[in-house]
C-alpha atoms as a PDB file:
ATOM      1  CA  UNK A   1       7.270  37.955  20.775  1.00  0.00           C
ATOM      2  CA  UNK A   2       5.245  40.631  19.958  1.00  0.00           C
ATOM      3  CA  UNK A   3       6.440  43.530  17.873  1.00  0.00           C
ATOM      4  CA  UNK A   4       5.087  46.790  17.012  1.00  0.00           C
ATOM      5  CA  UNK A   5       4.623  45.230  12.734  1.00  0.00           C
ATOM      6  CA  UNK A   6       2.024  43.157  14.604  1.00  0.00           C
ATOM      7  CA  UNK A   7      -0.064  45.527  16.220  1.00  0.00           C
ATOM      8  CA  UNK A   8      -2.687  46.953  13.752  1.00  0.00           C
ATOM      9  CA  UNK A   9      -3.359  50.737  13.167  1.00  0.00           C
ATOM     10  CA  UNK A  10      -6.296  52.695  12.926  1.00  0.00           C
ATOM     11  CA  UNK A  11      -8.144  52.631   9.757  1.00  0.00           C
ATOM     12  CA  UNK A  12      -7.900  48.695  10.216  1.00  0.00           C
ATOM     13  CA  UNK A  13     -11.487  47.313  10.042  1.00  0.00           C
ATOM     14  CA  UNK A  14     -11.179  44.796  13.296  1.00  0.00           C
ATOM     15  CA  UNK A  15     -10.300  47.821  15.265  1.00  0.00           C
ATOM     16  CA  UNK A  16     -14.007  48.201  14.641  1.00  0.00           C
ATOM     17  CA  UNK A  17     -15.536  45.095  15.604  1.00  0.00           C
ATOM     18  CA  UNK A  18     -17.021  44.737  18.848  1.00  0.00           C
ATOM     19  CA  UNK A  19     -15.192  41.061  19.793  1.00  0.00           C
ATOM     20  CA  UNK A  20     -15.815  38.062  20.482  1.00  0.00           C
ATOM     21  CA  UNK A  21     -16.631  36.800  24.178  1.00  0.00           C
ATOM     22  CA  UNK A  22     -14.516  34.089  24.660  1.00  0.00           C
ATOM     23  CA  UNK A  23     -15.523  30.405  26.254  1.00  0.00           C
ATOM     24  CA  UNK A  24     -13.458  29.274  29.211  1.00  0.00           C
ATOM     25  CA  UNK A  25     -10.448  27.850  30.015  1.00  0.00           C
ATOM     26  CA  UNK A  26      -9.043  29.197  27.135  1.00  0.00           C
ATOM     27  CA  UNK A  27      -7.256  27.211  24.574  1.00  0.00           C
ATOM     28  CA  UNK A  28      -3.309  26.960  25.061  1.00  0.00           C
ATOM     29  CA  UNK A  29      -3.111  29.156  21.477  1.00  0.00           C
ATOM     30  CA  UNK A  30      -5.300  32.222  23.707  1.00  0.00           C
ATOM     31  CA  UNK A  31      -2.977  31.214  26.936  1.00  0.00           C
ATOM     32  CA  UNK A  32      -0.358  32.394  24.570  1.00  0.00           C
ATOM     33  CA  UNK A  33      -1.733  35.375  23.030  1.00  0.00           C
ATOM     34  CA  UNK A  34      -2.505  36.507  26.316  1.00  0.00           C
ATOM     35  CA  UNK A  35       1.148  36.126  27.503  1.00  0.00           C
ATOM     36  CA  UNK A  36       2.480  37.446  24.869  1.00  0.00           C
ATOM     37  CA  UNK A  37       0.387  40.790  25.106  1.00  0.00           C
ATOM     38  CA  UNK A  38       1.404  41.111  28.841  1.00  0.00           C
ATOM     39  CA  UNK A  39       4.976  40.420  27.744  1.00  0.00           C
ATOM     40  CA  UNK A  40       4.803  42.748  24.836  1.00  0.00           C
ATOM     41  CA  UNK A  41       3.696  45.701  27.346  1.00  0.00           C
ATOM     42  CA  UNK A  42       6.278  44.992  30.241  1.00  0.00           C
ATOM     43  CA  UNK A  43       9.410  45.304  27.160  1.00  0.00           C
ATOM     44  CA  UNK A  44       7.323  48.473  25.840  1.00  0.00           C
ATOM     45  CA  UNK A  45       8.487  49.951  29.169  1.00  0.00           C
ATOM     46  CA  UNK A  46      11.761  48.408  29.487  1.00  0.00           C
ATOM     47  CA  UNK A  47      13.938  51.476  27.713  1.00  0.00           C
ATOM     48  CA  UNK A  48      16.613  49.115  26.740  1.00  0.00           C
ATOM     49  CA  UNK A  49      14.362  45.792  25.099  1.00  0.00           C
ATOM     50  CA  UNK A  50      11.774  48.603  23.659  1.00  0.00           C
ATOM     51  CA  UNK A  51      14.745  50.264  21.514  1.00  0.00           C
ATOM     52  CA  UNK A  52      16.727  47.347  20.344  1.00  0.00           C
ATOM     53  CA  UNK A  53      13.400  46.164  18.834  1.00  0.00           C
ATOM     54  CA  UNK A  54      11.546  49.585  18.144  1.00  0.00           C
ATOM     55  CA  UNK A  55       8.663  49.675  20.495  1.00  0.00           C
ATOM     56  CA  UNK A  56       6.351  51.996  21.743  1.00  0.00           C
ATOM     57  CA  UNK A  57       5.776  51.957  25.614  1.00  0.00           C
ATOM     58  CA  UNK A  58       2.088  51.027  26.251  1.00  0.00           C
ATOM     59  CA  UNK A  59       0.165  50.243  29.096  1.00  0.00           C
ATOM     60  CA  UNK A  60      -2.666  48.501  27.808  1.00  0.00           C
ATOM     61  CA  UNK A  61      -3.098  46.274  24.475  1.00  0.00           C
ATOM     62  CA  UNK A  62      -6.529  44.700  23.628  1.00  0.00           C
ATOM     63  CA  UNK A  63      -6.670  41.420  21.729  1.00  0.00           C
ATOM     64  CA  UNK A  64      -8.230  43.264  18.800  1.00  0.00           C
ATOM     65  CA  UNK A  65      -4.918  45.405  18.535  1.00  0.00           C
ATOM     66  CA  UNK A  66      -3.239  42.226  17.110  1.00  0.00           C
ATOM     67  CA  UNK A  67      -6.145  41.419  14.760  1.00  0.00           C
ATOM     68  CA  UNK A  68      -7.875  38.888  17.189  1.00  0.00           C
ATOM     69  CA  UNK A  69     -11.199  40.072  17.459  1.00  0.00           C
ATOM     70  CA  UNK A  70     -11.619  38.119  20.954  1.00  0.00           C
ATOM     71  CA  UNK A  71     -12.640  39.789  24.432  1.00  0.00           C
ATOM     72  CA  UNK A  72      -9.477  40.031  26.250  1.00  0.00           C
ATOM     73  CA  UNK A  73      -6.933  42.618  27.029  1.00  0.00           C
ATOM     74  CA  UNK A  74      -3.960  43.323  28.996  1.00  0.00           C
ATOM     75  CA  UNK A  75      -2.933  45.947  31.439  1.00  0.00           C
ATOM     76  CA  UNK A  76       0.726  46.766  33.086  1.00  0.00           C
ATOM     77  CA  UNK A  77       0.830  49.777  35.300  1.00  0.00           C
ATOM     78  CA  UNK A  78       3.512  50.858  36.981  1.00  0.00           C
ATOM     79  CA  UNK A  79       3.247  53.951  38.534  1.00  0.00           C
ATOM     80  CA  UNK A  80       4.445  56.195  41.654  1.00  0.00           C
ATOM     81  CA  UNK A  81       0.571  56.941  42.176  1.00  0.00           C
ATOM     82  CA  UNK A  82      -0.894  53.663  42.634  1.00  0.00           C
ATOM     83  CA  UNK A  83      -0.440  50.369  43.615  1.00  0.00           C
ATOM     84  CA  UNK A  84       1.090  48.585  40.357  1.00  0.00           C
ATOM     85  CA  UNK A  85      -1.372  46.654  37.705  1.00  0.00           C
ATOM     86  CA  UNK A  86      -0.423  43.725  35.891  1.00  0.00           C
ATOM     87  CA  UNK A  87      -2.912  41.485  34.460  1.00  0.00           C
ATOM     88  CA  UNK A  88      -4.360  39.731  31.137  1.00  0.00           C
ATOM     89  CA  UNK A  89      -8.076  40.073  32.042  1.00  0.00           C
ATOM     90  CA  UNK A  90     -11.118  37.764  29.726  1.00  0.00           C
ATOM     91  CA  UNK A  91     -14.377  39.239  29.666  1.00  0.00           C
ATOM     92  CA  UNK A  92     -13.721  42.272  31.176  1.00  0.00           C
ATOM     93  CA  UNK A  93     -17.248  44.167  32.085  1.00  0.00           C
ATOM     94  CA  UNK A  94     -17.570  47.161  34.749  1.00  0.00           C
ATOM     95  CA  UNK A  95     -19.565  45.948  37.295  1.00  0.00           C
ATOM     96  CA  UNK A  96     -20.219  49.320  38.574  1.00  0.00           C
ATOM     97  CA  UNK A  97     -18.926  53.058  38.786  1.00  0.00           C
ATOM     98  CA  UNK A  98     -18.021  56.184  40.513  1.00  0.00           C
ATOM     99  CA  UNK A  99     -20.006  59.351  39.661  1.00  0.00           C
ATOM    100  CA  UNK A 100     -16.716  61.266  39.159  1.00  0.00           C
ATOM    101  CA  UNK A 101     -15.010  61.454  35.857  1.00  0.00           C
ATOM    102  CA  UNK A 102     -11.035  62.026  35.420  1.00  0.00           C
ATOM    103  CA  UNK A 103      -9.067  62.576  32.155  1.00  0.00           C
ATOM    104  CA  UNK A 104      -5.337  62.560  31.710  1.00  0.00           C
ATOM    105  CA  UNK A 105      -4.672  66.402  31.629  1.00  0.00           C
ATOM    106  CA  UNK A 106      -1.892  65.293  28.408  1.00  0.00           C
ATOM    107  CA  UNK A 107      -4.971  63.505  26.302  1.00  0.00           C
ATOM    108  CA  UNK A 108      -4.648  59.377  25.761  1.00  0.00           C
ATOM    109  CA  UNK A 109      -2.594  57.452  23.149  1.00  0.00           C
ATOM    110  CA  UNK A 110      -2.832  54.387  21.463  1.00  0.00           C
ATOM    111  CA  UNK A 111      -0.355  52.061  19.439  1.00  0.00           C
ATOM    112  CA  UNK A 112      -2.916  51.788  17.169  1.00  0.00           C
ATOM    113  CA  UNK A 113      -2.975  55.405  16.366  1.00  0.00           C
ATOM    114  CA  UNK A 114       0.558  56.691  15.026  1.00  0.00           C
ATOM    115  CA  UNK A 115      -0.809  60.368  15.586  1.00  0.00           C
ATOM    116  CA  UNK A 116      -1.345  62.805  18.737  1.00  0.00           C
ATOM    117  CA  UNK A 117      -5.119  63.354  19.111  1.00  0.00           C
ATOM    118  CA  UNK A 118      -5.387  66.643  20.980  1.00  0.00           C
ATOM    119  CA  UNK A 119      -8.189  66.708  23.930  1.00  0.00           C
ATOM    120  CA  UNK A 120      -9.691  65.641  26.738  1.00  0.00           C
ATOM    121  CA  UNK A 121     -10.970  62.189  27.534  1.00  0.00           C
ATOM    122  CA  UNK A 122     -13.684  61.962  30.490  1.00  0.00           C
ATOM    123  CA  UNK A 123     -13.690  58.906  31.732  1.00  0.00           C
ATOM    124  CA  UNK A 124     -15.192  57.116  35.226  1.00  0.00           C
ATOM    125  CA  UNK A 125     -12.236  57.784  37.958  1.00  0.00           C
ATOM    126  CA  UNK A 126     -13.291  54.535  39.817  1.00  0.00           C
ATOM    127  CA  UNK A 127     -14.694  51.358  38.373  1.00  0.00           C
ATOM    128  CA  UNK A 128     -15.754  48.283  40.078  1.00  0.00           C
ATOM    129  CA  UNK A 129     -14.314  45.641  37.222  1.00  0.00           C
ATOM    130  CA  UNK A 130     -14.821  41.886  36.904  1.00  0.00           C
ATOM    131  CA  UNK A 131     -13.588  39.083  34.407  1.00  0.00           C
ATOM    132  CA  UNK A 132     -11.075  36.627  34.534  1.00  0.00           C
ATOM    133  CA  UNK A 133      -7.926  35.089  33.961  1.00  0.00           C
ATOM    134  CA  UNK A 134      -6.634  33.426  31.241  1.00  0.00           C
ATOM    135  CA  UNK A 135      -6.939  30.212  33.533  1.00  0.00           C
ATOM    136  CA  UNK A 136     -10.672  30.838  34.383  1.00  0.00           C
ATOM    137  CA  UNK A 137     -10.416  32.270  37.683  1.00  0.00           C
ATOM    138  CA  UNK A 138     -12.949  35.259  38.215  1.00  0.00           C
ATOM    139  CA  UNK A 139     -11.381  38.549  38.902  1.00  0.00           C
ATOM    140  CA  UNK A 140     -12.988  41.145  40.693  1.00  0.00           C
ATOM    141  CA  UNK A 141     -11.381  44.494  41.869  1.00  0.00           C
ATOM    142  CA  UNK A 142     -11.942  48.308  42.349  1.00  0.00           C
ATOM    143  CA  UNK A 143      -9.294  50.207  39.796  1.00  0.00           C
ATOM    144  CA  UNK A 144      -8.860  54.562  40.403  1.00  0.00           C
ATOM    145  CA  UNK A 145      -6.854  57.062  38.442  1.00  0.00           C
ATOM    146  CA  UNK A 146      -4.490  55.955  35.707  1.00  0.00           C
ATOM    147  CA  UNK A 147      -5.852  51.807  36.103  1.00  0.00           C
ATOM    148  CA  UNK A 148      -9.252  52.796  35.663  1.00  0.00           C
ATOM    149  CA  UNK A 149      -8.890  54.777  32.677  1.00  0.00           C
ATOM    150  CA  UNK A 150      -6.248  52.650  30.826  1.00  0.00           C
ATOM    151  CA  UNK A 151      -9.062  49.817  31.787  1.00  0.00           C
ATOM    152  CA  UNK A 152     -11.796  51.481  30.182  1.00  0.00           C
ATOM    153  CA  UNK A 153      -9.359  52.637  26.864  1.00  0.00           C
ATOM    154  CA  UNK A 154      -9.493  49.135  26.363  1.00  0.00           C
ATOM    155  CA  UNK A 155     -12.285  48.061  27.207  1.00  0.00           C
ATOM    156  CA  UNK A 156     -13.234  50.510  24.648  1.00  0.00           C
ATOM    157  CA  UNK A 157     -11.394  48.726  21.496  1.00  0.00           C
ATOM    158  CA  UNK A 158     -13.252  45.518  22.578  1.00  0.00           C
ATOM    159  CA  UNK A 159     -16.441  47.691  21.646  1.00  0.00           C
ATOM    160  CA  UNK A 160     -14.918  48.960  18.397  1.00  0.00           C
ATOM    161  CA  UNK A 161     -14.275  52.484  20.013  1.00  0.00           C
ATOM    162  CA  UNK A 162     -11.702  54.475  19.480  1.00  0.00           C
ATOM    163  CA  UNK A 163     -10.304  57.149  22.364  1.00  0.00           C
ATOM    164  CA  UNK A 164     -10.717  59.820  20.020  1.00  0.00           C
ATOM    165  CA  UNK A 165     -14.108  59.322  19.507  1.00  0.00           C
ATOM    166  CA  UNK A 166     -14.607  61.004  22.720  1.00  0.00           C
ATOM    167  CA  UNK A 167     -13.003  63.865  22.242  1.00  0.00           C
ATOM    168  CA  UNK A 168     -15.324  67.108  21.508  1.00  0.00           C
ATOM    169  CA  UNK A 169     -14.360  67.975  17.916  1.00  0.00           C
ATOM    170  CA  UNK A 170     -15.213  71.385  18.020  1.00  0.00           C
ATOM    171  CA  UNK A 171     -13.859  72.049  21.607  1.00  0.00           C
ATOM    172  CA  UNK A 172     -11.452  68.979  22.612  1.00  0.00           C
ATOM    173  CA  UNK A 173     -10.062  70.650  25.848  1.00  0.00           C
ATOM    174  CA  UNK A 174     -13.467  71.713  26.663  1.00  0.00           C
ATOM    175  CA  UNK A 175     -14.110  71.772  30.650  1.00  0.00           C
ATOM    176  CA  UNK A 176     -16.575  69.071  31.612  1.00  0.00           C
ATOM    177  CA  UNK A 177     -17.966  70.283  35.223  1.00  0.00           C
ATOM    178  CA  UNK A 178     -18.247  66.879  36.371  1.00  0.00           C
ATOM    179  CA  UNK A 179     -14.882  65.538  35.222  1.00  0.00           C
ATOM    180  CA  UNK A 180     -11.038  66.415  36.956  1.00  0.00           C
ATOM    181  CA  UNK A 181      -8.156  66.086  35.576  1.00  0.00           C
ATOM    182  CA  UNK A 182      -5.961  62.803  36.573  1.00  0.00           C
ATOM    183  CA  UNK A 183      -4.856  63.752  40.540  1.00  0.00           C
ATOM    184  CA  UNK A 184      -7.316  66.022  41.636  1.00  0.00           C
ATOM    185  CA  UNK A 185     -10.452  63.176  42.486  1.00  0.00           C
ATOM    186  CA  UNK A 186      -8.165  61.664  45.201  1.00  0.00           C
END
């Protein structure tokens, strides 16, 4: 099981690297890992497993989080808004894009960063994503409002990004005339 000691923090040097595709099926060690990360994120939102082992809710934890530098990530969504997400995805590219940018009006997170990071976050409000399963199925599907941007925050850390690194320093909650906050591109 995974635990928050496991998940590295910033200042770490693989949260850095830009991964490692990975060759399909994957190995029964990266079936794991991938289980494992979904696993970890559903107890992150369960209030009563995340306290008796001190964990922070997340909804999305790349490979390189847990110091495997490997393209693969996992995403669990549950929200009012949209039709729920829950999926270990290999590969993951953007096939294509909206024009319209959203941003959570509260910022982003990230268990790898044990600090709030003040700002906005533009990010593409729709995104045509492909990929595939831990099993070596393709995946293809069309991800809006909180999916979409928890998709590209990881996709992101594959890439050795960092949230935060698109956040204006000298204005972070700077308006971006072609970006809404979370709700309003419905």
């Amino acid at each position: 099981m995974i635990t928050m000691d496991r998940i590295i923090r910033e200042g770490h040097p693989t949260l850095r690297m830009k991964a490692e595709e990975m060759a399909l099926p994957l190995s029964e060690e990266e079936k794991e890992t991938a289980r494992q990360m979904l696993e970890f994120l559903k107890n992150s939102q369960n209030p009563e497993i995340a306290e008796r082992y001190g964990l922070r809710p997340g909804i999305g934890l790349a490979a390189n989080q847990i110091d495997v530098p490997k393209r693969m990530f996992a995403l669990h969504i549950v929200d009012e808004d949209s039709e729920p997400v829950s999926f270990v995805i290999v590969n993951p590219k953007i096939a294509s894009h909206s024009g319209a940018k959203a941003y959570l009006p509260g910022g982003e997170g990230c268990l790898s960063v044990d600090r709030e990071v003040p700002g906005f976050v533009p990010r593409y409000a729709k995104v045509t994503i492909k990929g595939f399963t831990p099993d070596g199925e393709p995946i293809k599907r069309r991800l809006k409002g909180l999916p979409a941007i928890a998709f590209q925050h990881e996709l992101d850390h594959l890439n050795g990004v960092m949230f935060y690194d698109h956040i204006d320093p000298d204005e972070p909650f700077r308006n971006y005339p072609d970006a809404k906050p979370l709700g309003e591109n419905e």
